[in-house]
C-alpha atoms as a PDB file:
ATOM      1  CA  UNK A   1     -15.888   0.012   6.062  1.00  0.00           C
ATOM      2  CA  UNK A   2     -14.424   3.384   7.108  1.00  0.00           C
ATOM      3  CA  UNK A   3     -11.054   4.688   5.933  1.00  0.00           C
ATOM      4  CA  UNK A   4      -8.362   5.083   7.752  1.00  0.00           C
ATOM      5  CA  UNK A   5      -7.144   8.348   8.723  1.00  0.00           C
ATOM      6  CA  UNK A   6      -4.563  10.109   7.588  1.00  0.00           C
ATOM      7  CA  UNK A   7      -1.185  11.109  10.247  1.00  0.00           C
ATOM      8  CA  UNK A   8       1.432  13.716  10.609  1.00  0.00           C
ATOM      9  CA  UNK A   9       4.534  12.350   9.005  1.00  0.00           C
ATOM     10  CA  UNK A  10       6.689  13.242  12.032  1.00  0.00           C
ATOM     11  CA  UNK A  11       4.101  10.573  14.050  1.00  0.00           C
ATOM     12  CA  UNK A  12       4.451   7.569  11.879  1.00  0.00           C
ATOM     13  CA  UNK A  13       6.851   4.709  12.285  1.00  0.00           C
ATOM     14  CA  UNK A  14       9.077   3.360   9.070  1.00  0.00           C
ATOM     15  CA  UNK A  15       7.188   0.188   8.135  1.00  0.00           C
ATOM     16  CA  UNK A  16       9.111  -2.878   6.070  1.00  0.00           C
ATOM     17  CA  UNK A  17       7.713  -5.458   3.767  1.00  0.00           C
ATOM     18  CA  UNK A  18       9.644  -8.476   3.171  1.00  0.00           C
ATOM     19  CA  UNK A  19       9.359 -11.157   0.526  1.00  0.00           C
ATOM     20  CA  UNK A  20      11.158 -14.919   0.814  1.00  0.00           C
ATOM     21  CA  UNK A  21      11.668 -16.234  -2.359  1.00  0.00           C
ATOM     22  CA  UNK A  22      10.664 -19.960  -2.706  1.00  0.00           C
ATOM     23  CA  UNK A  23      13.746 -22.208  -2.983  1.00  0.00           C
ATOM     24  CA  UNK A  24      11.973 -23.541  -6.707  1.00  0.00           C
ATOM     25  CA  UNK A  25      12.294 -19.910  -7.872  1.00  0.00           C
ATOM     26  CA  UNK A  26      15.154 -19.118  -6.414  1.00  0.00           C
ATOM     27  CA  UNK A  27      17.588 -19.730  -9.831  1.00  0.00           C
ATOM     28  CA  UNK A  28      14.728 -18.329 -12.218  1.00  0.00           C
ATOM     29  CA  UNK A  29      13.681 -14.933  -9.981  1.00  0.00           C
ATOM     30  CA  UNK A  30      14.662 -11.785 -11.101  1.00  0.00           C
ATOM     31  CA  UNK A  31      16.365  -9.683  -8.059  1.00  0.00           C
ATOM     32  CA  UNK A  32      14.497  -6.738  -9.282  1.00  0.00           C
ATOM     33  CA  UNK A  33      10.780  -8.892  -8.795  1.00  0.00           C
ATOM     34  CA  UNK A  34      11.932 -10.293  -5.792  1.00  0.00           C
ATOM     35  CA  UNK A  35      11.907  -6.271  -4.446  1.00  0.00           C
ATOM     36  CA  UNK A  36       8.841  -5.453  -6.469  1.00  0.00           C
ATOM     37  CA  UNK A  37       6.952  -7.731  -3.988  1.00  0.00           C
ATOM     38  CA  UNK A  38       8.590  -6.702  -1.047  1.00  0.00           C
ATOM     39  CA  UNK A  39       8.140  -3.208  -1.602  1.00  0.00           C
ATOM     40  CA  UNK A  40       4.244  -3.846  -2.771  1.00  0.00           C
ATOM     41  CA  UNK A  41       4.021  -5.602   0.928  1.00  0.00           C
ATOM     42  CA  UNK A  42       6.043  -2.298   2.842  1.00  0.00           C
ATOM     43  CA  UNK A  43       3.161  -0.006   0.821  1.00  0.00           C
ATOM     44  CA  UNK A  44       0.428  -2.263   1.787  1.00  0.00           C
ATOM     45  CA  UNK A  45       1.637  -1.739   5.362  1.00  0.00           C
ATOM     46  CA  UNK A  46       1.935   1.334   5.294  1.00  0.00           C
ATOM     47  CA  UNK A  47      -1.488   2.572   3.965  1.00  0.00           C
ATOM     48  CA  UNK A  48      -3.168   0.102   6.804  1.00  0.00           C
ATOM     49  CA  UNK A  49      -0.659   1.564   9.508  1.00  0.00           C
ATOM     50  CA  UNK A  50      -0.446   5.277   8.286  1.00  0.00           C
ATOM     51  CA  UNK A  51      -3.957   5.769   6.794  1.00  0.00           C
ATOM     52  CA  UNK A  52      -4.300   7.228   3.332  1.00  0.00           C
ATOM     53  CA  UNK A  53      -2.538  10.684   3.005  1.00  0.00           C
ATOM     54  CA  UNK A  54      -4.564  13.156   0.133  1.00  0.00           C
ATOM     55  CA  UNK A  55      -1.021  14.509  -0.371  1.00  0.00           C
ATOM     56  CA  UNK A  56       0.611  11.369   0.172  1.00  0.00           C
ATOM     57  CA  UNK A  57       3.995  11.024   2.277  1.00  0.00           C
ATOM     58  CA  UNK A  58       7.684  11.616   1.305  1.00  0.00           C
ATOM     59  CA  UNK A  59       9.624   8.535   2.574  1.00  0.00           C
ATOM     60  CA  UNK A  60      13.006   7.304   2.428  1.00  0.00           C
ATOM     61  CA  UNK A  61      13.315   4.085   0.876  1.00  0.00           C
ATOM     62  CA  UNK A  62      15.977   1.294   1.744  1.00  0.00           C
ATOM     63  CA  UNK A  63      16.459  -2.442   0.420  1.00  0.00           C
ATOM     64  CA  UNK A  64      18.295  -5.305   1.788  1.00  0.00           C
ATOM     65  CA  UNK A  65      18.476  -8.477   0.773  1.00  0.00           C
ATOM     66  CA  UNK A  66      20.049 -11.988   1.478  1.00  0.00           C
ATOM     67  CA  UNK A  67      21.776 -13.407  -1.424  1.00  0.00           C
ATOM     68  CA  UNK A  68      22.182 -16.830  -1.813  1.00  0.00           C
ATOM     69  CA  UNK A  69      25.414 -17.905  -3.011  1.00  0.00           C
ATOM     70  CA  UNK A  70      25.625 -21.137  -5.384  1.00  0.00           C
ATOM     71  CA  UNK A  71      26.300 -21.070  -9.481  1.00  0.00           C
ATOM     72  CA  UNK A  72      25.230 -17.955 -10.346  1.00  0.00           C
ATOM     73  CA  UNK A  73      23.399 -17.225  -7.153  1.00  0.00           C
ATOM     74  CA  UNK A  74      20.366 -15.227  -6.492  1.00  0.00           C
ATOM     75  CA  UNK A  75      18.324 -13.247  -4.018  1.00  0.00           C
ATOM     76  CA  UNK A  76      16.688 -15.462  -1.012  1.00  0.00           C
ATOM     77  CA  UNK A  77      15.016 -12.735   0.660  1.00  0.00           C
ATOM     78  CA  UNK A  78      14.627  -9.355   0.306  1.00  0.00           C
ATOM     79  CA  UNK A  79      12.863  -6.172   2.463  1.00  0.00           C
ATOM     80  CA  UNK A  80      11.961  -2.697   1.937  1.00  0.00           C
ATOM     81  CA  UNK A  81      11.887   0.121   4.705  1.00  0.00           C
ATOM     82  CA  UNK A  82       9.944   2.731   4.369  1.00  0.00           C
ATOM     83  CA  UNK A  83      10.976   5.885   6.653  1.00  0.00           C
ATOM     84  CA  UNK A  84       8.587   8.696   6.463  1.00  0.00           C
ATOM     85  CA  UNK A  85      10.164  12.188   6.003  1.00  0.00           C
ATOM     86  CA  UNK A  86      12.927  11.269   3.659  1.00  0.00           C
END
């Protein structure tokens, strides 16, 4: 299996991972795991999409997530973006 090549940073598109918590976990998930995952799927993403950089690539991170409202509440899905250049 070859590796993927590595791009300029001004050619490469941001790339999001996103993680749905299951509705079991939902009370018991930290928010802070819940973005762990998403971000591990955004770098996953990114190193098939972008190729593997020997200097790596500055990017500008940004989180969202849905939180579900009932007594206390909790995170329901969250997603990183990854923007290269930041």
């Amino acid at each position: 299996m070859s590796r993927p090549q590595s791009k300029a940073a001004g050619s490469l598109r941001p790339i999001t991972g996103t993680y749905t918590v299951p509705k079991p976990q939902r009370q018991r998930i930290a928010a802070s795991s819940a973005f762990d995952l998403a971000f591990h799927d955004a770098v996953h993403k990114a190193a098939e999409a972008w190729g593997v950089a020997a200097n790596g690539t500055k990017v500008e991170v940004q989180y969202r997530a849905r939180i579900d409202i009932w007594n206390p509440g909790g995170v329901g899905w969250c997603s990183v973006t990854l923007k290269p250049g930041g």
